[in-house]
Structures are given as structure tokens and as C-alpha cells.
C-alpha atoms as a PDB file:
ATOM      1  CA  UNK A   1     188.842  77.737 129.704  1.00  0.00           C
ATOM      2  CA  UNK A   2     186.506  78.817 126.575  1.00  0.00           C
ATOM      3  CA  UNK A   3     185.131  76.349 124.226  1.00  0.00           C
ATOM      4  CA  UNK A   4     184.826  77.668 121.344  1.00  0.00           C
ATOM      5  CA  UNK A   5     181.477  75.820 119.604  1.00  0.00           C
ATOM      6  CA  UNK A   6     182.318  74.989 116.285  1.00  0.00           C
ATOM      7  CA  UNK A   7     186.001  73.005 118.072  1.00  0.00           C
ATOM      8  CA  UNK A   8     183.955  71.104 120.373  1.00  0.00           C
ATOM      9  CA  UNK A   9     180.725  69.835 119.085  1.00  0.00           C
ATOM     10  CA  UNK A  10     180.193  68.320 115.934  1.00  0.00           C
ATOM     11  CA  UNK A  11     176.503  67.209 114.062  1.00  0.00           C
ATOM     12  CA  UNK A  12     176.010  64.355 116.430  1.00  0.00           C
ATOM     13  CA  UNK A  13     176.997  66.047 119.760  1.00  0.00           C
ATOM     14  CA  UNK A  14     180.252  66.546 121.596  1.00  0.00           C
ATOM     15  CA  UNK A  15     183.246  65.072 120.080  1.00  0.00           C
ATOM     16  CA  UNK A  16     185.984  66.981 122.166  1.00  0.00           C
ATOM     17  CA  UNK A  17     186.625  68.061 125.339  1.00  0.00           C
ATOM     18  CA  UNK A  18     189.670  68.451 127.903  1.00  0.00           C
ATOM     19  CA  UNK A  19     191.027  65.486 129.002  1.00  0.00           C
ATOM     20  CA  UNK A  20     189.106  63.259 126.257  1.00  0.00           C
ATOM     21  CA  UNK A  21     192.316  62.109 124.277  1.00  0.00           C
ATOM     22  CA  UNK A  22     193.191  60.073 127.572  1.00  0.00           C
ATOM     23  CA  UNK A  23     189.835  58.174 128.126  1.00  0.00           C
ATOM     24  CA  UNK A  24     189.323  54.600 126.836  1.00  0.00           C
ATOM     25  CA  UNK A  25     185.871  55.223 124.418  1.00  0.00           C
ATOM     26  CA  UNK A  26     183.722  53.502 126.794  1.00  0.00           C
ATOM     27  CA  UNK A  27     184.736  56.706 129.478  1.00  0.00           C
ATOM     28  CA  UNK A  28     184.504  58.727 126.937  1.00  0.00           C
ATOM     29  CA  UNK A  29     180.425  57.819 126.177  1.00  0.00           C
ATOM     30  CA  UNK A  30     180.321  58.053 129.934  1.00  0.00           C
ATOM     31  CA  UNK A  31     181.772  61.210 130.508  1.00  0.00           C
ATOM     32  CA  UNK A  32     179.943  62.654 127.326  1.00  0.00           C
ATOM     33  CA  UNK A  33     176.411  61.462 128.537  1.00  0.00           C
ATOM     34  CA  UNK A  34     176.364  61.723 132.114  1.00  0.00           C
ATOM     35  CA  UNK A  35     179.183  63.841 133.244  1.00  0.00           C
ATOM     36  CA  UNK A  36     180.085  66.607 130.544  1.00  0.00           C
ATOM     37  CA  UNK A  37     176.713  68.177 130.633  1.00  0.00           C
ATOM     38  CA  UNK A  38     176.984  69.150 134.135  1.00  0.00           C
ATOM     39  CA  UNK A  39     180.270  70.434 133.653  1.00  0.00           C
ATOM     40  CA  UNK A  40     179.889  72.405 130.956  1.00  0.00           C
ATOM     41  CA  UNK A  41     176.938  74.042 131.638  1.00  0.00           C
ATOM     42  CA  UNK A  42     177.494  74.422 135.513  1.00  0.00           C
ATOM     43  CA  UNK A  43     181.437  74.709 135.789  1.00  0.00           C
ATOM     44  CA  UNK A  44     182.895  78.111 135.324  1.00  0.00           C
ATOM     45  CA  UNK A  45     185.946  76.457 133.979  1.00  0.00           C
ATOM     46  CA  UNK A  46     183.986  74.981 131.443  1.00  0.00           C
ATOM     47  CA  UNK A  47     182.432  77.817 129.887  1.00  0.00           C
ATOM     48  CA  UNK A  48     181.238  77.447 126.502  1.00  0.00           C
ATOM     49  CA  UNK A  49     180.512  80.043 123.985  1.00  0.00           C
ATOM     50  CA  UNK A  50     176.918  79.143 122.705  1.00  0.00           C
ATOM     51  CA  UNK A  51     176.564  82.723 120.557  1.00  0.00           C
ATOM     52  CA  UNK A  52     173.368  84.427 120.418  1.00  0.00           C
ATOM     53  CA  UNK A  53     170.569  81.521 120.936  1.00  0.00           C
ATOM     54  CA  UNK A  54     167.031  81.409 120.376  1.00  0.00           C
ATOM     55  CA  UNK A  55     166.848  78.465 122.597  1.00  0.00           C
ATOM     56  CA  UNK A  56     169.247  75.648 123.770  1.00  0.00           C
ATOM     57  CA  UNK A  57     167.801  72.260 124.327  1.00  0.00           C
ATOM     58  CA  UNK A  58     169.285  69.820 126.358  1.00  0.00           C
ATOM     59  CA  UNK A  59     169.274  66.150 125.764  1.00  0.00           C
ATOM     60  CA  UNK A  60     169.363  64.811 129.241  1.00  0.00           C
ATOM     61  CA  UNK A  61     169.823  60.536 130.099  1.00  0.00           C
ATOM     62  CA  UNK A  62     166.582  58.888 131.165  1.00  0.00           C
ATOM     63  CA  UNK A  63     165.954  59.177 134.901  1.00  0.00           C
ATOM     64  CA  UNK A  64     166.244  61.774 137.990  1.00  0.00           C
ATOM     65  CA  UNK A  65     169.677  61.427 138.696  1.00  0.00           C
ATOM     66  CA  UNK A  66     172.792  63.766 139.412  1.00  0.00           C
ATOM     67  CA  UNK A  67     173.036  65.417 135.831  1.00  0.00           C
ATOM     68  CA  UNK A  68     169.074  66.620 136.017  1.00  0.00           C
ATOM     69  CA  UNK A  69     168.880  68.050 139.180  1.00  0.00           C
ATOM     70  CA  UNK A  70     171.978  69.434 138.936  1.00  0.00           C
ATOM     71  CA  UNK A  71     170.901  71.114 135.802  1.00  0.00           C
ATOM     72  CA  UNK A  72     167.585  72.034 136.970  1.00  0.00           C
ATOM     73  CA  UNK A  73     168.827  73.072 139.905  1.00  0.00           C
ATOM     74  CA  UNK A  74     171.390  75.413 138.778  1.00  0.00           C
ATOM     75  CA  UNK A  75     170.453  76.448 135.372  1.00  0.00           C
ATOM     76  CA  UNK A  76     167.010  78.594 134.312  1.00  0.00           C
ATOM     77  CA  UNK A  77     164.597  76.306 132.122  1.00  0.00           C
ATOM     78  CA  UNK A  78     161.686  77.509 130.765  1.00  0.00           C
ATOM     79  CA  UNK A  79     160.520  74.297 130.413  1.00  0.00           C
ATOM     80  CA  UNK A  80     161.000  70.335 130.190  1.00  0.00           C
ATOM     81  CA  UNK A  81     159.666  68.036 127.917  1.00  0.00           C
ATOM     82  CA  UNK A  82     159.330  64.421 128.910  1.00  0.00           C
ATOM     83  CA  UNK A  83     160.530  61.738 125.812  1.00  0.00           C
ATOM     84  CA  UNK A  84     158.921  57.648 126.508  1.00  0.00           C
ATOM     85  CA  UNK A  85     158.757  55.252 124.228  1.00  0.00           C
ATOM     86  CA  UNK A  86     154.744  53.407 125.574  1.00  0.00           C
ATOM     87  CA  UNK A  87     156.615  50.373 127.237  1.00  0.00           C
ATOM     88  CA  UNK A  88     156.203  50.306 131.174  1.00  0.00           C
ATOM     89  CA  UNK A  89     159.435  50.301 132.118  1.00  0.00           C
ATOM     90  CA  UNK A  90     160.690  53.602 129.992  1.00  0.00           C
ATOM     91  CA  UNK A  91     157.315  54.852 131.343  1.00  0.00           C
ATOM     92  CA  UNK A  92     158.374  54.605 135.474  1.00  0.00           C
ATOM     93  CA  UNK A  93     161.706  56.515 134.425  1.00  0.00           C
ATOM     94  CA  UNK A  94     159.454  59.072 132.461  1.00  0.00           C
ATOM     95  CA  UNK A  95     157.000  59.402 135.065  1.00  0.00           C
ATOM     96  CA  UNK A  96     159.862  59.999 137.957  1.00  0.00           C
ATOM     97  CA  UNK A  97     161.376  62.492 135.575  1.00  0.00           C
ATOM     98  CA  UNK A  98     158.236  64.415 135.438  1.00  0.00           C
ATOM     99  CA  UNK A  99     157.462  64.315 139.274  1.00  0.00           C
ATOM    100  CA  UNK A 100     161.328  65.398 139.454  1.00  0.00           C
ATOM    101  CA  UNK A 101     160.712  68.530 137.536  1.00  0.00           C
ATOM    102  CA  UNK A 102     157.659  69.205 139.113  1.00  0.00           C
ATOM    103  CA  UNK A 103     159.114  69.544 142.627  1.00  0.00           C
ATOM    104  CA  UNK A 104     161.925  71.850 141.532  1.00  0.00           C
ATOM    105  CA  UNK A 105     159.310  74.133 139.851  1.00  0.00           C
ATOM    106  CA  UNK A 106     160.362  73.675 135.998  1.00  0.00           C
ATOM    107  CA  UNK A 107     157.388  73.826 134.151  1.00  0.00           C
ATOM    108  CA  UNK A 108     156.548  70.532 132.185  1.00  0.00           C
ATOM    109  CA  UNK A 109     155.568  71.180 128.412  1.00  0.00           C
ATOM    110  CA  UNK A 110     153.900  67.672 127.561  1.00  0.00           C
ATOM    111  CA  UNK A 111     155.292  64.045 126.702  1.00  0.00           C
ATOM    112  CA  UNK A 112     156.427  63.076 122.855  1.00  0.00           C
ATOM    113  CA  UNK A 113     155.769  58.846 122.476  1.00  0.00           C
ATOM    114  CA  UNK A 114     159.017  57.935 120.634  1.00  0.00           C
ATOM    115  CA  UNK A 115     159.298  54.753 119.174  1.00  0.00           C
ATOM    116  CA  UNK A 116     155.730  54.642 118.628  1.00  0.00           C
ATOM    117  CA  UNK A 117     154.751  52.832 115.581  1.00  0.00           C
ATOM    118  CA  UNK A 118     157.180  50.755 113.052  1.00  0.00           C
ATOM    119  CA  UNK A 119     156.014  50.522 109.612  1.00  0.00           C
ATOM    120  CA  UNK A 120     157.621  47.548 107.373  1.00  0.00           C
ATOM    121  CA  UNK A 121     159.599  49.689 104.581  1.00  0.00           C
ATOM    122  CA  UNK A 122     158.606  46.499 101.890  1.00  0.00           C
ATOM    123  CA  UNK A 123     154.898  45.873 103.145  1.00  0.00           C
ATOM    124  CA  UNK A 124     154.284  48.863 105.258  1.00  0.00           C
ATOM    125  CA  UNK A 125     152.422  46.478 107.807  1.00  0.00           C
ATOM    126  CA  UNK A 126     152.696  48.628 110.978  1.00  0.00           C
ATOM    127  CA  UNK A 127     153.563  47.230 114.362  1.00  0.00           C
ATOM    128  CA  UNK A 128     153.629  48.835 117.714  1.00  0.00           C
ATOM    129  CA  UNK A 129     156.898  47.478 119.121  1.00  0.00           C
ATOM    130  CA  UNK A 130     156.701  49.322 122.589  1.00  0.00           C
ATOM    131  CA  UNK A 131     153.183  49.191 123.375  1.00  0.00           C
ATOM    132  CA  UNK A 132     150.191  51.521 121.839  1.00  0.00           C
ATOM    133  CA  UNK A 133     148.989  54.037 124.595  1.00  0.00           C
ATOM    134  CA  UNK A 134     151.789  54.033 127.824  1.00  0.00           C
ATOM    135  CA  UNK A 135     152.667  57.957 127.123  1.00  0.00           C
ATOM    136  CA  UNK A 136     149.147  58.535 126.197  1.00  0.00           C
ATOM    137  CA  UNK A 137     147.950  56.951 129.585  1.00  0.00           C
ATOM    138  CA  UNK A 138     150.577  58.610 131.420  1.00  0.00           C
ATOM    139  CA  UNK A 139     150.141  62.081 129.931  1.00  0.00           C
ATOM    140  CA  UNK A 140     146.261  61.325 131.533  1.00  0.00           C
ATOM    141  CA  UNK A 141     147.471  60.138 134.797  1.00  0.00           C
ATOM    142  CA  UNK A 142     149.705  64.035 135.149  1.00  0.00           C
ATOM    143  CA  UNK A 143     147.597  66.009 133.426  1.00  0.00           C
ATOM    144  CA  UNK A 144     149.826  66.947 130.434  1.00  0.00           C
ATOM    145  CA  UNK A 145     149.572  66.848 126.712  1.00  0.00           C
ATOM    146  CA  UNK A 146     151.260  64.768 124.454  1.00  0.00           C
ATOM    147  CA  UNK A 147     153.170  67.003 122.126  1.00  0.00           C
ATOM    148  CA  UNK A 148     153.346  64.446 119.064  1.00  0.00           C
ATOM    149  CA  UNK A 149     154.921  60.804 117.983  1.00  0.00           C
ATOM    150  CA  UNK A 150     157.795  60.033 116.416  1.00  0.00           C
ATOM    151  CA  UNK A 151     158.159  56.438 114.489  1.00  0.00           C
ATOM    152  CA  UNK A 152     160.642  53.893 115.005  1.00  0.00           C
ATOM    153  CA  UNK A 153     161.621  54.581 111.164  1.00  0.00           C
ATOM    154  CA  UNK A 154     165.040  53.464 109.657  1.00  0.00           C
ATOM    155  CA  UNK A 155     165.483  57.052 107.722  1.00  0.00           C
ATOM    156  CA  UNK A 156     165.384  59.063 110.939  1.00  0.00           C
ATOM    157  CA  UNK A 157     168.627  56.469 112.341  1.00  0.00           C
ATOM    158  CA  UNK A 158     170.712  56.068 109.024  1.00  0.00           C
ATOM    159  CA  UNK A 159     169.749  60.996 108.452  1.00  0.00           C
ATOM    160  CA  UNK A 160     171.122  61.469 112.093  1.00  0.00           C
ATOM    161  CA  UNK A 161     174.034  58.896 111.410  1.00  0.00           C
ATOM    162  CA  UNK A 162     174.984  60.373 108.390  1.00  0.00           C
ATOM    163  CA  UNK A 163     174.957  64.099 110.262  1.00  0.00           C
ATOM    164  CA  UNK A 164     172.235  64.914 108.340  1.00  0.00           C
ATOM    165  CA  UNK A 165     168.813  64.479 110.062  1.00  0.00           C
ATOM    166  CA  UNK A 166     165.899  63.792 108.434  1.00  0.00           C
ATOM    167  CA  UNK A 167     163.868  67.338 109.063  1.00  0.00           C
ATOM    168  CA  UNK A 168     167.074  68.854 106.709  1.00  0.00           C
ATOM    169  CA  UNK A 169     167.669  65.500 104.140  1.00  0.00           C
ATOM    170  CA  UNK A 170     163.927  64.937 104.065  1.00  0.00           C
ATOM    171  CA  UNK A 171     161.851  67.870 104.842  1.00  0.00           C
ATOM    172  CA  UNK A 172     158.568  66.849 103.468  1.00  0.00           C
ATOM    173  CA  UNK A 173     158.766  62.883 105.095  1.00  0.00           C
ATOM    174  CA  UNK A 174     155.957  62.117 107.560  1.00  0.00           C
ATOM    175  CA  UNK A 175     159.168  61.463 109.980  1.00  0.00           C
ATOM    176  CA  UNK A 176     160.243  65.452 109.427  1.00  0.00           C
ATOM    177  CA  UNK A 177     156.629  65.960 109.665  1.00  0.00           C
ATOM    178  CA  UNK A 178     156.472  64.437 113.162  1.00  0.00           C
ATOM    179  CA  UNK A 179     159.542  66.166 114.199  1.00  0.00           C
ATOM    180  CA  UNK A 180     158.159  69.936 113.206  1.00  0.00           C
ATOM    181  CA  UNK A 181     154.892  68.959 114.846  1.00  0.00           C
ATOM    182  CA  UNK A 182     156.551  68.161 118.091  1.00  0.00           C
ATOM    183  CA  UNK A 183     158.831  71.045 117.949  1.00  0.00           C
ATOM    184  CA  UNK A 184     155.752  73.656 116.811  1.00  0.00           C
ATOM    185  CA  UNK A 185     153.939  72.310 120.184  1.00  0.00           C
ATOM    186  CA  UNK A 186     157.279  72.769 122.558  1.00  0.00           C
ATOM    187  CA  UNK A 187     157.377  76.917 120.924  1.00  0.00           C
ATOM    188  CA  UNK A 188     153.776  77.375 121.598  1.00  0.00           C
ATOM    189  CA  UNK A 189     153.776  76.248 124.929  1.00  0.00           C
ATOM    190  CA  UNK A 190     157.548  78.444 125.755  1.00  0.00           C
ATOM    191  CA  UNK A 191     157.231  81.887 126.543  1.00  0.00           C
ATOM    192  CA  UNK A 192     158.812  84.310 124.307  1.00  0.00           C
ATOM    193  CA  UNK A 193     162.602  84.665 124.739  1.00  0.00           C
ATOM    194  CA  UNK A 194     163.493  88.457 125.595  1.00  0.00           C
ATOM    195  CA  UNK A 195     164.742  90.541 122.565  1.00  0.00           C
END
């Protein structure tokens, strides 16, 4: 079976796959977070047609479970890059994922601190929800960078909702800003895809 792209994924992520239309929607979050990854990318009746890519990121749950190492097992990366908001407890699952990719020799690129700051849209009073300096600490404790922040901002939730994020509705918003940053950091650090 062939996927064809443009049928199977929409702006938000996957919206259809074989077998979907007899899921209850709770499976179907299941199956699209934790189990469809593996099988697309790993099954050879799953094969997708991606087209000519650049690069293809891939938005992996928290943690080093089934759906990382079978991806990083089975799959070339060039490299992984390790997303934490500062609070302790996202910061144990971050730090495990980095080990993770460390022992099956994918290279790690640096950390990005989401959630970092909230700024009050009326007073602009910011707050630091999560913790200030638990990715910034971590980054110190396994020698990696930290590739940029991104705020816990309402236009970056209501852009992606609407299937148009904020680095495309909003280009010149410190929350696009943060976005180009981090991804400007991840290309430097990549090596050059073959022609």
C-alpha cells in the first residue's frame, strides 16, 4: 500500500490511515501518536510517498519507549533534538531521551525550553509557569546547547489550531521569531543533505 501525502496528512498531522474509520477517537489519538509512526516509516506495507525532501522531522511522544528506538533503530537520523519545558519531571523524560539517543549513536543537536515564559496579553507581566533554568541546567549537565525558547503564547495555540502556524500567519511575531531561531540552529548544526 502507497500513501499518497496530500490523502493522508493534513496541516495538523495525520488525519487518515487504513483501518482508522473503525477506531473509537480515543484509538485513533493512540494509534496516531504512538503506533502509526512506527508503521509508516518502518512497515513496507505502509510506505508513504514523502516526494523530494530537504529534511523530514519527526515529532516523536516524550520518553524512550517502543516508537523511538524503533525509529532510531531502523531509520537514518542525522540528528535529534531534545524539546522540555524547565519543570523536573518533563526534564527526567528529556534527559532519558537524550541518554537514549546517545547509546544508539544519533547525534544530539541541543535542547529547545518550550513553555518557557508566559507573558499576560492585557499587562504583559511575564511568569515562568514551568520553572526558569531546568533545560538550561540540563543542557550543562550533557554538554549540549540550547537551540532557543519558545513561549507559552496563546497565538502560537489558536495559528496551529487554525492550520495556520504562526511562522506563516505572523512572520515578524517574537513567537515566529523564536521558531526561525530554533530552526536556523537545528540547519547549522545538520550536515548538508546530498544533492
Amino acid at each position: 500500500m502507497l500513501w499518497e501525502r496530500d490523502k493522508s496528512i493534513n496541516a495538523q498531522g495525520i488525519t487518515d490511515f487504513p483501518g482508522s474509520e473503525t477506531l473509537a477517537v480515543e484509538e485513533q489519538g493512540f494509534m496516531a501518536k504512538f503506533l502509526l509512526p512506527t508503521c509508516i516509516l518502518l512497515l513496507p506495507d505502509y510506505q508513504v510517498d514523502w516526494g523530494q525532501l530537504d529534511y523530514l522531522v519527526i515529532d516523536m511522544p516524550p520518553g524512550t519507549g517502543d516508537v523511538q528506538l524503533s525509529v532510531s533503530q531502523n531509520i537514518p537520523i542525522a540528528g535529534a533534538v531534545i524539546v522540555s519545558t524547565p519543570q523536573d519531571v518533563a526534564l527526567l523524560d528529556a534527559h532519558k531521551g537524550a541518554e537514549m539517543f546517545r547509546k544508539v549513536h544519533v547525534p544530539v543537536l541541543g535542547l529547545v525550553q518550550n513553555m518557557s515564559v508566559f507573558q499576560c496579553p492585557k499587562c504583559k507581566h511575564e511568569t515562568h509557569i514551568f520553572g526558569t533554568d531546568g533545560v538550561k541546567d540540563l543542557a550543562k549537565t550533557l554538554g549540549l546547547d540550547i537551540l532557543g525558547d519558545v513561549p507559552l503564547h496563546i497565538n502560537i495555540r489558536e495559528t496551529c489550531d487554525s492550520g495556520q502556524p504562526v511562522v506563516i500567519s505572523q512572520p515578524q511575531s517574537d513567537a515566529a521569531k523564536a521558531y526561525h531561531k530554533i530552526a536556523m540552529e537545528i540547519l547549522r548544526r545538520l550536515p548538508v543533505p546530498p544533492a
